[in-house]
PDB file of N, CA and C in Angstrom:
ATOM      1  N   UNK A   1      40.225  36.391  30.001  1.00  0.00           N
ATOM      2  CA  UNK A   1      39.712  35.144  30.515  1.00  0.00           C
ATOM      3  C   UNK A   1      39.616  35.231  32.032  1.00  0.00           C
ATOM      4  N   UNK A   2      38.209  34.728  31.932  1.00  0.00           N
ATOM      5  CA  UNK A   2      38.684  34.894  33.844  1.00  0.00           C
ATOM      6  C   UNK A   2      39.205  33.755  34.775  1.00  0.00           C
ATOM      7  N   UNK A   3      39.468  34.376  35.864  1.00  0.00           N
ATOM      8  CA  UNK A   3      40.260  33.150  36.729  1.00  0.00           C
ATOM      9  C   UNK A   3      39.252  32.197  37.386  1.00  0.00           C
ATOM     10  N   UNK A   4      38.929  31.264  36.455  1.00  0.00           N
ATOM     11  CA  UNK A   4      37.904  29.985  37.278  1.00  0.00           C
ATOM     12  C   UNK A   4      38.620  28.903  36.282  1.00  0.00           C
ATOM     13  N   UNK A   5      38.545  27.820  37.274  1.00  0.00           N
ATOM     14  CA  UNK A   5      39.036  26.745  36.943  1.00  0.00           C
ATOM     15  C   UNK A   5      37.512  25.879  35.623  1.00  0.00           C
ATOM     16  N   UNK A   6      38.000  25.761  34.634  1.00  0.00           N
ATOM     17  CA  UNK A   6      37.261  25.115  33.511  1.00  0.00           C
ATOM     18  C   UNK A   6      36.792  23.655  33.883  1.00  0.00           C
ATOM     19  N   UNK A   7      37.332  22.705  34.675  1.00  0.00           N
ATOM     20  CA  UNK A   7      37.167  21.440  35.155  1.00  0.00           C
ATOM     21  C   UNK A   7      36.186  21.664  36.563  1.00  0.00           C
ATOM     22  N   UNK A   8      36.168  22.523  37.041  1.00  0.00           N
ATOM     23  CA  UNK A   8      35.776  22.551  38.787  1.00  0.00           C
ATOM     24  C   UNK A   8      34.693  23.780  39.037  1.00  0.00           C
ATOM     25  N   UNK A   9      35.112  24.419  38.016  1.00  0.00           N
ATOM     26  CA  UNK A   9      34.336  25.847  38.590  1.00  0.00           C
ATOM     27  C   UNK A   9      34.782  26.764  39.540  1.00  0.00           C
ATOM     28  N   UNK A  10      36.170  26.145  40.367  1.00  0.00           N
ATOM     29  CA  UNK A  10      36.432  26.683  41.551  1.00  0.00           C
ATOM     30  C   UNK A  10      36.910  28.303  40.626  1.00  0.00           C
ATOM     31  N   UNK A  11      36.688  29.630  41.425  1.00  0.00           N
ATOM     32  CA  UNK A  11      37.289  30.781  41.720  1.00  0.00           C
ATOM     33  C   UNK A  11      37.382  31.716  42.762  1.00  0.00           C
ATOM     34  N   UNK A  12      37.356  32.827  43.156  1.00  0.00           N
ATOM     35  CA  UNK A  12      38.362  33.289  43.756  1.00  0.00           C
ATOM     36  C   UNK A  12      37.204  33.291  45.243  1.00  0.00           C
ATOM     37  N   UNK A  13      38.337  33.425  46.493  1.00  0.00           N
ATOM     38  CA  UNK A  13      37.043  33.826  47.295  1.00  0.00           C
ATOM     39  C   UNK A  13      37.725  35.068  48.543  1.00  0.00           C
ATOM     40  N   UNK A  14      36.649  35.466  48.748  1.00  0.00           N
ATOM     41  CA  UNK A  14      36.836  37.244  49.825  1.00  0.00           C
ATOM     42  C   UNK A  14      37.702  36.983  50.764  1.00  0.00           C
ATOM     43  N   UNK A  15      38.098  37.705  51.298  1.00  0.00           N
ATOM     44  CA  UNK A  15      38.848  37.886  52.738  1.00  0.00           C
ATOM     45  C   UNK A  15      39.493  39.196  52.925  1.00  0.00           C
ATOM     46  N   UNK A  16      39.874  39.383  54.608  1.00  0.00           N
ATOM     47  CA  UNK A  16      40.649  40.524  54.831  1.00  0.00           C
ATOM     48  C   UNK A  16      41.940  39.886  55.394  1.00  0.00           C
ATOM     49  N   UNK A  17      42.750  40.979  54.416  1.00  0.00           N
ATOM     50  CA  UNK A  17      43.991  41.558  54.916  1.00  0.00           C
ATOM     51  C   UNK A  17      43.986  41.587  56.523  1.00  0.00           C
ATOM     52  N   UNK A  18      44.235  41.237  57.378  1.00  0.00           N
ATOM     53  CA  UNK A  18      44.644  41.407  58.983  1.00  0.00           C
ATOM     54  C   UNK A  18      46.111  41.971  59.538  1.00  0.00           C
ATOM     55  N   UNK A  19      46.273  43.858  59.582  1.00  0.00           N
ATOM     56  CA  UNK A  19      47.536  43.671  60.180  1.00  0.00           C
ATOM     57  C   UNK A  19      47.387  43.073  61.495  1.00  0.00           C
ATOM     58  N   UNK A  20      49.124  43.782  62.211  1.00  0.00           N
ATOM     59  CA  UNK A  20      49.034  43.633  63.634  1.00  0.00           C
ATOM     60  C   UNK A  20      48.315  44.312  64.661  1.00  0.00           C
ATOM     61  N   UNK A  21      47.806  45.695  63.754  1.00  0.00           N
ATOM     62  CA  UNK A  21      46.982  46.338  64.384  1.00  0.00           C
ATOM     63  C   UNK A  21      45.342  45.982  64.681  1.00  0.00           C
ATOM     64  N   UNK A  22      45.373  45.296  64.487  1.00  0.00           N
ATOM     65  CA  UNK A  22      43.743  44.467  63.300  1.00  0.00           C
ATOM     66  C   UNK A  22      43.266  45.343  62.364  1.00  0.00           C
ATOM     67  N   UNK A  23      43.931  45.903  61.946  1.00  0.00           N
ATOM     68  CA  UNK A  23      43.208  46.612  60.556  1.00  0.00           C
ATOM     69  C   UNK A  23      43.261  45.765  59.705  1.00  0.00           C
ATOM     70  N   UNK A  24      41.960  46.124  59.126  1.00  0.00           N
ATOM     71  CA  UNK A  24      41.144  45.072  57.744  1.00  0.00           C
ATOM     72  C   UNK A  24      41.055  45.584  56.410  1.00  0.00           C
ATOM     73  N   UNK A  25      41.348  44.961  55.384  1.00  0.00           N
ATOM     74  CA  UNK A  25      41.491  45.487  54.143  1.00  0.00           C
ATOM     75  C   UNK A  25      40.637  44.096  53.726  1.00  0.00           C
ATOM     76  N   UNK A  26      40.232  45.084  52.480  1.00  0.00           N
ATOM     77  CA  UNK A  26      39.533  43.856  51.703  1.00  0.00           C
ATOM     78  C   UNK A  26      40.626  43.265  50.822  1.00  0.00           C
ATOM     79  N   UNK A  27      40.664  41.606  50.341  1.00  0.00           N
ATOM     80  CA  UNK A  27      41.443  41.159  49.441  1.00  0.00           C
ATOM     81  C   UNK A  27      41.085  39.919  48.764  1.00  0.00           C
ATOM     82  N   UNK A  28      41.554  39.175  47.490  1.00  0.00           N
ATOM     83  CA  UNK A  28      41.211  38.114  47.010  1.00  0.00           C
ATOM     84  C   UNK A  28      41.955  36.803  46.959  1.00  0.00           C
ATOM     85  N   UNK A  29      41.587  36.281  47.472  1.00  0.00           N
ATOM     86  CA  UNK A  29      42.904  34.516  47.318  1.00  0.00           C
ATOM     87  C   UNK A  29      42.143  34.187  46.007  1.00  0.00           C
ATOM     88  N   UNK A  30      42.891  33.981  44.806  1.00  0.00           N
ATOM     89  CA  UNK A  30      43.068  33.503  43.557  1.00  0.00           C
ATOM     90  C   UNK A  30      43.529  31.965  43.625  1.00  0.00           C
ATOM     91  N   UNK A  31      42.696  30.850  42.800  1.00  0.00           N
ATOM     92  CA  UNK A  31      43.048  29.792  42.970  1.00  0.00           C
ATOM     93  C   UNK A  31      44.271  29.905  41.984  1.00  0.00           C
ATOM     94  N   UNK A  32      45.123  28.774  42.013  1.00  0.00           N
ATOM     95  CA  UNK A  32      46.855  28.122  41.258  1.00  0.00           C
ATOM     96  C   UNK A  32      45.976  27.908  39.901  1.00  0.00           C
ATOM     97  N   UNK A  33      45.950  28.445  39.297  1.00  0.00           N
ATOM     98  CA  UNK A  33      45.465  27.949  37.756  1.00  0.00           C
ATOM     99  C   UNK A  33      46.995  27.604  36.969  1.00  0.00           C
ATOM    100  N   UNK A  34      46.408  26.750  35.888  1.00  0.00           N
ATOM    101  CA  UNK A  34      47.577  26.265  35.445  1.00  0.00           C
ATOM    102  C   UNK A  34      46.832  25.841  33.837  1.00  0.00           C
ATOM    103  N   UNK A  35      47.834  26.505  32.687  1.00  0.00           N
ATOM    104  CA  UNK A  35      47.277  25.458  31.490  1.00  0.00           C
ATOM    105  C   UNK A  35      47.284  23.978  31.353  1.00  0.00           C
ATOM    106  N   UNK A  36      46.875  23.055  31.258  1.00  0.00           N
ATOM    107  CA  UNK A  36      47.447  21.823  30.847  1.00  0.00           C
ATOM    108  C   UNK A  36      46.390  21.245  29.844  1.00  0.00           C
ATOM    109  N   UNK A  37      47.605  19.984  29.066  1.00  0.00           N
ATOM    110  CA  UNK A  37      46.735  19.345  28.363  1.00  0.00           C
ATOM    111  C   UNK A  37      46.660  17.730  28.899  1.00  0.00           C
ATOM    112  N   UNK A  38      44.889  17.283  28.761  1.00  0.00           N
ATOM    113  CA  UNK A  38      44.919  16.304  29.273  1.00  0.00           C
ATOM    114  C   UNK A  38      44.759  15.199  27.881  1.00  0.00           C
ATOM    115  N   UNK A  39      45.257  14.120  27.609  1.00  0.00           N
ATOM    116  CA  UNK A  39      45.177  13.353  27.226  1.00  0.00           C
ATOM    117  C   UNK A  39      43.845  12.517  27.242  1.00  0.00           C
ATOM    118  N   UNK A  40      42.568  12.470  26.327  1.00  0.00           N
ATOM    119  CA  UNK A  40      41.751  11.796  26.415  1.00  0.00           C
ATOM    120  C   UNK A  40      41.598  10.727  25.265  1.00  0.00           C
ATOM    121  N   UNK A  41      41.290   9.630  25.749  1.00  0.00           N
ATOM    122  CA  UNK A  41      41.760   8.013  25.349  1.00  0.00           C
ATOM    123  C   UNK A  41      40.645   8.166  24.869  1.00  0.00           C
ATOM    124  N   UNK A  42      39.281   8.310  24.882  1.00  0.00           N
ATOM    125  CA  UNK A  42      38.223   7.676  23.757  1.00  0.00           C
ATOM    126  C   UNK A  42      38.279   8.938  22.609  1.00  0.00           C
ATOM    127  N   UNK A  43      38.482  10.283  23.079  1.00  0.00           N
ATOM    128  CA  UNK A  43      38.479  10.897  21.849  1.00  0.00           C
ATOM    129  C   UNK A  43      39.706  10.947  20.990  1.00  0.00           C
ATOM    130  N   UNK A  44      40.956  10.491  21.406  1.00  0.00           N
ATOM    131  CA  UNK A  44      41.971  10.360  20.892  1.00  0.00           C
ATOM    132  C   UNK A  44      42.743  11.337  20.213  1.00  0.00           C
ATOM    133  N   UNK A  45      42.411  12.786  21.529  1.00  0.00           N
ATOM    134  CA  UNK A  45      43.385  13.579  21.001  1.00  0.00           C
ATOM    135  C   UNK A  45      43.122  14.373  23.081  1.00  0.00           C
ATOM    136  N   UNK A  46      44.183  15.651  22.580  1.00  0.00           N
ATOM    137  CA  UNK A  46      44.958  16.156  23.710  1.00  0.00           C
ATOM    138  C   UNK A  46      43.253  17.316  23.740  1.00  0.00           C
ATOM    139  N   UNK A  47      43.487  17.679  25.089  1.00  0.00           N
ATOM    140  CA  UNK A  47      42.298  19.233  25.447  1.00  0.00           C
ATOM    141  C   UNK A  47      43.224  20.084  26.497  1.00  0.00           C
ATOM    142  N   UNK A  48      43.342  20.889  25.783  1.00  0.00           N
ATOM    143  CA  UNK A  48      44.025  21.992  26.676  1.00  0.00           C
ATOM    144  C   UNK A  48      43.035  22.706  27.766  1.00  0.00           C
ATOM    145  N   UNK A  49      43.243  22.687  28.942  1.00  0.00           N
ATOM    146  CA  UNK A  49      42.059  23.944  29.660  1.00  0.00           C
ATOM    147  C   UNK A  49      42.715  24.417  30.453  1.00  0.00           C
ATOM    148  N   UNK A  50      42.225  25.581  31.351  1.00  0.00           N
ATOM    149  CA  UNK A  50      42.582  26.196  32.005  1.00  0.00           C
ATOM    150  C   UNK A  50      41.975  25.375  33.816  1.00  0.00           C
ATOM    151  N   UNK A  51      43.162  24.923  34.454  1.00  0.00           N
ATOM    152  CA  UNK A  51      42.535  24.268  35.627  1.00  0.00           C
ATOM    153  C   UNK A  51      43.236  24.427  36.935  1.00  0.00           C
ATOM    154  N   UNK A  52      43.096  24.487  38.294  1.00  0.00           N
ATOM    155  CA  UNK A  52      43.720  24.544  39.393  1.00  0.00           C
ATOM    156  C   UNK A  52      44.199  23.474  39.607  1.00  0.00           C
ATOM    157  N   UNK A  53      45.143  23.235  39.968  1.00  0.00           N
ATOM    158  CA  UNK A  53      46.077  22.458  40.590  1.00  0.00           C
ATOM    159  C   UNK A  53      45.463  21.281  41.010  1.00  0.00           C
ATOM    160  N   UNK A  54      44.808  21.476  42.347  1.00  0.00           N
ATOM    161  CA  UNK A  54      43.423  20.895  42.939  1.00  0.00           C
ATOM    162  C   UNK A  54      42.880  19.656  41.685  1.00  0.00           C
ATOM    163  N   UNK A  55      42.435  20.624  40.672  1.00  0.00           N
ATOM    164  CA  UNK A  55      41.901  19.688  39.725  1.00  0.00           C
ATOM    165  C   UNK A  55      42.440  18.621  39.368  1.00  0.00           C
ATOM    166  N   UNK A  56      44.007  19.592  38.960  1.00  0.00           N
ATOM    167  CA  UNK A  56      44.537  18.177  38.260  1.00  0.00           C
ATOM    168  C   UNK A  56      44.914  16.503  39.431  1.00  0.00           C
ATOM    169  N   UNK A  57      45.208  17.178  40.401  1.00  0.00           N
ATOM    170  CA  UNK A  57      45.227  15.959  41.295  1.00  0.00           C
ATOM    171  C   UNK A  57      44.347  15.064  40.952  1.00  0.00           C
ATOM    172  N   UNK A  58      43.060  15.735  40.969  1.00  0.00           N
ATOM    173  CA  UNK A  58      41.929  14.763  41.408  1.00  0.00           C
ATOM    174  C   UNK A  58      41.285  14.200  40.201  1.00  0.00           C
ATOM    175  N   UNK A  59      42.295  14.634  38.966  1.00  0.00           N
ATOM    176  CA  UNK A  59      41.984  14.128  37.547  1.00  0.00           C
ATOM    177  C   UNK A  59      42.896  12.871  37.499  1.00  0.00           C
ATOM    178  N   UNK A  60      44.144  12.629  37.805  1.00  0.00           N
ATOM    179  CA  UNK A  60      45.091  12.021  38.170  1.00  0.00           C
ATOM    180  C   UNK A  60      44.328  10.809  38.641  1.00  0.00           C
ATOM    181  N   UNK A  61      43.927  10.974  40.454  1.00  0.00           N
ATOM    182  CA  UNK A  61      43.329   9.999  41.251  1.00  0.00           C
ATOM    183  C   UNK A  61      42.165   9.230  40.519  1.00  0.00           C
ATOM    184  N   UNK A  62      41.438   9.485  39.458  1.00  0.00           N
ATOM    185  CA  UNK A  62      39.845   9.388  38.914  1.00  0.00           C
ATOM    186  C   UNK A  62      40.348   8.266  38.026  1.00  0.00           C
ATOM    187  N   UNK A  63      41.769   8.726  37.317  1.00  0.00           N
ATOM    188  CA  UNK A  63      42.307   7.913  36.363  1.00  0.00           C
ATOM    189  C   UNK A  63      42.399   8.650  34.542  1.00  0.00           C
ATOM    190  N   UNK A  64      42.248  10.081  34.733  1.00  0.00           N
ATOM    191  CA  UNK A  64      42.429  10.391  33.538  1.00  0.00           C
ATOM    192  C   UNK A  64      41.092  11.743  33.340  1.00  0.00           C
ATOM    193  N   UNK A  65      41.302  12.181  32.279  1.00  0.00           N
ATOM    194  CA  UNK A  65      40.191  12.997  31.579  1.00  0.00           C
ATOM    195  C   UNK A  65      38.528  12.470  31.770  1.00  0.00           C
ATOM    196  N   UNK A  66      38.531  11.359  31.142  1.00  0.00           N
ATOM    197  CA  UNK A  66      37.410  10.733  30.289  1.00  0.00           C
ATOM    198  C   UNK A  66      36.839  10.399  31.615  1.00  0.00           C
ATOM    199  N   UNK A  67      37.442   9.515  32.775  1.00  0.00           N
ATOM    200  CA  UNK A  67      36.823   8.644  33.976  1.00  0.00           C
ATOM    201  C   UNK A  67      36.273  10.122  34.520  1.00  0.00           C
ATOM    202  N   UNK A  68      37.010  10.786  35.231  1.00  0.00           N
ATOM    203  CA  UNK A  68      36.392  11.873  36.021  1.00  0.00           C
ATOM    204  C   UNK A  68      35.643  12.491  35.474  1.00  0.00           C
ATOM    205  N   UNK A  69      35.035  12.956  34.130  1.00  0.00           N
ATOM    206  CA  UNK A  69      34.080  13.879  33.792  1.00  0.00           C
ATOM    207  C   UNK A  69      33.029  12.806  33.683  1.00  0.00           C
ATOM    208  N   UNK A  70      33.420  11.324  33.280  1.00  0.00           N
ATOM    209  CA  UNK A  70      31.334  10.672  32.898  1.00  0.00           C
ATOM    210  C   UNK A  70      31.258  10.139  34.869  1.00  0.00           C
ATOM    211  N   UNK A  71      32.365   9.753  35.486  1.00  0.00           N
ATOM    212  CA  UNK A  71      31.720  10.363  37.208  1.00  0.00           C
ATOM    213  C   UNK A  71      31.534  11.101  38.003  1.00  0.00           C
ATOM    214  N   UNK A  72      32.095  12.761  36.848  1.00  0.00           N
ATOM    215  CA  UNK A  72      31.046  13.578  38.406  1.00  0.00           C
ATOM    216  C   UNK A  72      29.973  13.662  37.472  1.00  0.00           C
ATOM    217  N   UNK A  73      28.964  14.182  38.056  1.00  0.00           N
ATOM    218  CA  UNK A  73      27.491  14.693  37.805  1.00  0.00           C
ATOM    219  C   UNK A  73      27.616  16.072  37.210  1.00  0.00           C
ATOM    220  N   UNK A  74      26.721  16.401  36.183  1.00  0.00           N
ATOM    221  CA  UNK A  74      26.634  17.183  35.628  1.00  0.00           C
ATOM    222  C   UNK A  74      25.920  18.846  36.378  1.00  0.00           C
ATOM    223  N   UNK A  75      25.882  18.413  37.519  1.00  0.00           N
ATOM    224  CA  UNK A  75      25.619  19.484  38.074  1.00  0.00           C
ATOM    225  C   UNK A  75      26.237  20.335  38.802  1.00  0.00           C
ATOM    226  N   UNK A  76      28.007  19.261  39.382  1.00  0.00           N
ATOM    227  CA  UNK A  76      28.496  20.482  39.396  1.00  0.00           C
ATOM    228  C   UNK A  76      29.988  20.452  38.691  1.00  0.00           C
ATOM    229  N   UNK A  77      29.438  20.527  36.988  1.00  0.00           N
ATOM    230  CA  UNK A  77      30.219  20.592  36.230  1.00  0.00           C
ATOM    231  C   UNK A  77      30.104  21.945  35.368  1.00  0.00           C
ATOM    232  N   UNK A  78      30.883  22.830  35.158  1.00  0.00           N
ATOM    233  CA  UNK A  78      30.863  24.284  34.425  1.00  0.00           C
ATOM    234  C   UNK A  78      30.612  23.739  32.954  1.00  0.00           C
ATOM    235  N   UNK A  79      30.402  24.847  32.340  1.00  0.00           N
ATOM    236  CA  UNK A  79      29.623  24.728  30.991  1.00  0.00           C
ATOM    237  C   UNK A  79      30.910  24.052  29.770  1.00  0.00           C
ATOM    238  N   UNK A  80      32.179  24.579  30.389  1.00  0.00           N
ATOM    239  CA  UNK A  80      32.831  23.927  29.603  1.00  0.00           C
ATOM    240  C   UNK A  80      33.562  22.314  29.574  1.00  0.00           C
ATOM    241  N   UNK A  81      32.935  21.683  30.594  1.00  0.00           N
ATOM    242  CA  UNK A  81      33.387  20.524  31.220  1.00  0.00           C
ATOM    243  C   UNK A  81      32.070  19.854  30.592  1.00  0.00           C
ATOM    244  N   UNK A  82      31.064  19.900  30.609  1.00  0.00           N
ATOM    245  CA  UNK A  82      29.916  19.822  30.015  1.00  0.00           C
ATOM    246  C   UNK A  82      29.657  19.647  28.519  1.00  0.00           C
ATOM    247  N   UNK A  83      30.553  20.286  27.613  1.00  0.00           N
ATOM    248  CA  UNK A  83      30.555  19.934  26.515  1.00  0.00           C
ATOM    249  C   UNK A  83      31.381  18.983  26.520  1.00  0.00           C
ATOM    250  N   UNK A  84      32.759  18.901  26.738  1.00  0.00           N
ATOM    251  CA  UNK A  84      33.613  17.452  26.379  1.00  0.00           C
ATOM    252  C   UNK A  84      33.147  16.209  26.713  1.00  0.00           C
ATOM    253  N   UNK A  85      32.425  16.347  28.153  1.00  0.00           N
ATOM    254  CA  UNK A  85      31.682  15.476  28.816  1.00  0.00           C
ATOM    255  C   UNK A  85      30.797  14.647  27.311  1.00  0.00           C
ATOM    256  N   UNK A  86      29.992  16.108  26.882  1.00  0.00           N
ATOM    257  CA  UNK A  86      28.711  15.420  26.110  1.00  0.00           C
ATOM    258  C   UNK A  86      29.693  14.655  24.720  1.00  0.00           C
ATOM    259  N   UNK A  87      31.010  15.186  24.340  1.00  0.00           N
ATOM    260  CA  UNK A  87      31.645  14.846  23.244  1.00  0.00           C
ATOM    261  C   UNK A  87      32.598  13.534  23.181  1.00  0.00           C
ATOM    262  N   UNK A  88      32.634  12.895  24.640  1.00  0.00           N
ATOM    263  CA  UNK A  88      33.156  11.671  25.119  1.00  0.00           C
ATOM    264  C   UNK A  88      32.376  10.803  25.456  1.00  0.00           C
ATOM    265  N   UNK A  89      31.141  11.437  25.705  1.00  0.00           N
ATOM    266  CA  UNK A  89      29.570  10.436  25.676  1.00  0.00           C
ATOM    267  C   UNK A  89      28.989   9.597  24.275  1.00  0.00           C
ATOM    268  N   UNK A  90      29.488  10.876  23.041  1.00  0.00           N
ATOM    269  CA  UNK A  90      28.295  10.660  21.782  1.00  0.00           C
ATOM    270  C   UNK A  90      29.491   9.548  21.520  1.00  0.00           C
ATOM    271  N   UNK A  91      31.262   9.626  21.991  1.00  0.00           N
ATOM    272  CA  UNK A  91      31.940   8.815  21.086  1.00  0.00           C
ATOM    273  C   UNK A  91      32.207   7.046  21.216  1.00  0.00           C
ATOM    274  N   UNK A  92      31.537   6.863  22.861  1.00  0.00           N
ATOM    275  CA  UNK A  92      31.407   5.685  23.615  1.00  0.00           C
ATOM    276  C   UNK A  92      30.726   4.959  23.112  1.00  0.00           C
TER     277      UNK A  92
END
C-alpha cells in the first residue's frame, strides 16, 4: 500500500539531507499516516482508512466523516474518498 493519505491525497515530498558541511543528499519526509476508523452517522457503520494526522484534525473540526466529504469538492478528493462520498450521497 502506498503512503498517501486516502482522505487528502497528501504524500510524500523531496528534499535534501543538509550536513554541516553543506553536503546534500537526496531524502523523503513521509506524511504521519495512521489507521483509523471513522464513524459515519448516515451510513451507520464504522470506515477504516488509511489517513494523516492532518486529516484527522480537520475531520474532527468539519464535524465528522459524512460533513467533511459532501463539503470538500470532489476535485480535490482521491478516488477513494470519492466513492464513500458517492455512498453517503445515494443514502441521504
Amino acid at each position: 500500500m502506498s503512503m498517501k493519505c486516502e482522505l487528502t491525497g497528501k504524500s510524500f515530498l523531496n528534499g535534501n539531507n543538509v550536513s554541516h558541511a553543506k553536503n546534500k543528499t537526496k531524502r523523503r519526509f513521509l506524511p504521519n499516516l495512521q489507521f483509523v476508523k471513522f464513524a459515519s452517522e448516515k451510513l451507520g457503520k464504522s470506515i477504516q482508512l488509511k489517513v494523516a494526522t492532518s486529516s484527522i484534525r480537520t475531520v474532527e473540526k468539519k464535524g465528522g466523516i459524512d460533513n467533511f466529504l459532501l463539503t470538500t469538492p470532489n476535485s480535490k478528493l482521491p478516488t477513494t474518498a470519492k466513492k464513500i462520498k458517492k455512498l453517503i450521497l445515494l443514502k441521504s
